[in-house]
Protein backbone atom coordinates (compact mmCIF):
# COMPACT_ATOMS: atom_id res chain seq x y z
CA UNK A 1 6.36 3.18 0.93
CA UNK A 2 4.17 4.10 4.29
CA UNK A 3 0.84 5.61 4.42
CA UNK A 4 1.24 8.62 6.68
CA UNK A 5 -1.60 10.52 9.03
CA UNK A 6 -0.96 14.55 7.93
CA UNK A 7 -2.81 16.19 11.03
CA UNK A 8 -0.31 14.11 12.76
CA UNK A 9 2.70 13.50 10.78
CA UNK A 10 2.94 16.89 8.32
CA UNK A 11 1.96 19.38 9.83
CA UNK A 12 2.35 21.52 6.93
CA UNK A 13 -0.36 19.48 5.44
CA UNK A 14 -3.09 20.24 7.70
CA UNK A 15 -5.63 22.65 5.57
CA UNK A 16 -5.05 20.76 2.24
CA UNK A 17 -8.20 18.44 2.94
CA UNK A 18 -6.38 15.41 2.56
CA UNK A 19 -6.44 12.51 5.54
CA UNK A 20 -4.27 9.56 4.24
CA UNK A 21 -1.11 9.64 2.29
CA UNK A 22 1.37 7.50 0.47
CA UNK A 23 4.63 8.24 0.42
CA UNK A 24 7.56 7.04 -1.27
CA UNK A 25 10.46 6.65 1.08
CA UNK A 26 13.36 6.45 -1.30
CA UNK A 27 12.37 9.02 -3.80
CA UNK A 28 10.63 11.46 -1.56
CA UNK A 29 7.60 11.40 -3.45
CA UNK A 30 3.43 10.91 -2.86
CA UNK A 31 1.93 8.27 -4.59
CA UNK A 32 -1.52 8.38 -3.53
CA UNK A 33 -4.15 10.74 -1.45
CA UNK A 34 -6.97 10.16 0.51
CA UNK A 35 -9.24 12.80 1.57
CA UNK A 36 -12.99 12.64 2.58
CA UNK A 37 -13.47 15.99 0.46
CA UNK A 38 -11.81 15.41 -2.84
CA UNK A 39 -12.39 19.27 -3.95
CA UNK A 40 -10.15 20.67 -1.08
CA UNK A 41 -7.31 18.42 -2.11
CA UNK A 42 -4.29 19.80 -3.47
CA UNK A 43 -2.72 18.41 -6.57
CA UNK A 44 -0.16 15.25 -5.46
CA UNK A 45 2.31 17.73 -7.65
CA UNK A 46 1.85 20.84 -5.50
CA UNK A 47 2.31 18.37 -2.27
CA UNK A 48 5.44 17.01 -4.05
CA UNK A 49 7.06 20.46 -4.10
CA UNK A 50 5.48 21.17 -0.74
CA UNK A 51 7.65 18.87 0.30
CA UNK A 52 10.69 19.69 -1.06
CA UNK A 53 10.31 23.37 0.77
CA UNK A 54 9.75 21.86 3.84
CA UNK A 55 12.88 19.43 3.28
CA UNK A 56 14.98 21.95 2.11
């Protein structure tokens, strides 16, 4: 697991609102989110499949 920056790291991430993110190397998947405006972020679902596009 690593925590990731998405401004810096995703930058397909950038307008969801979100600051901080968990990730789970091995399965690809987010864990957790941390955003300082919880009403902009975007389900961790939606950011799962967001990134399966962008891996695809």
């Amino acid at each position: 697991m690593y925590l990731t920056c998405l401004n810096r790291d995703w930058p397909e991430a950038r307008n969801t609102g979100i600051d901080f993110m968990a990730l789970n190397e091995k399965e690809k998947r987010t864990l957790f989110v941390k955003c300082k405006w919880s009403s902009k972020a975007l389900d961790i679902e939606v950011l799962n499949g967001l990134r399966e596009k962008s891996n695809a």
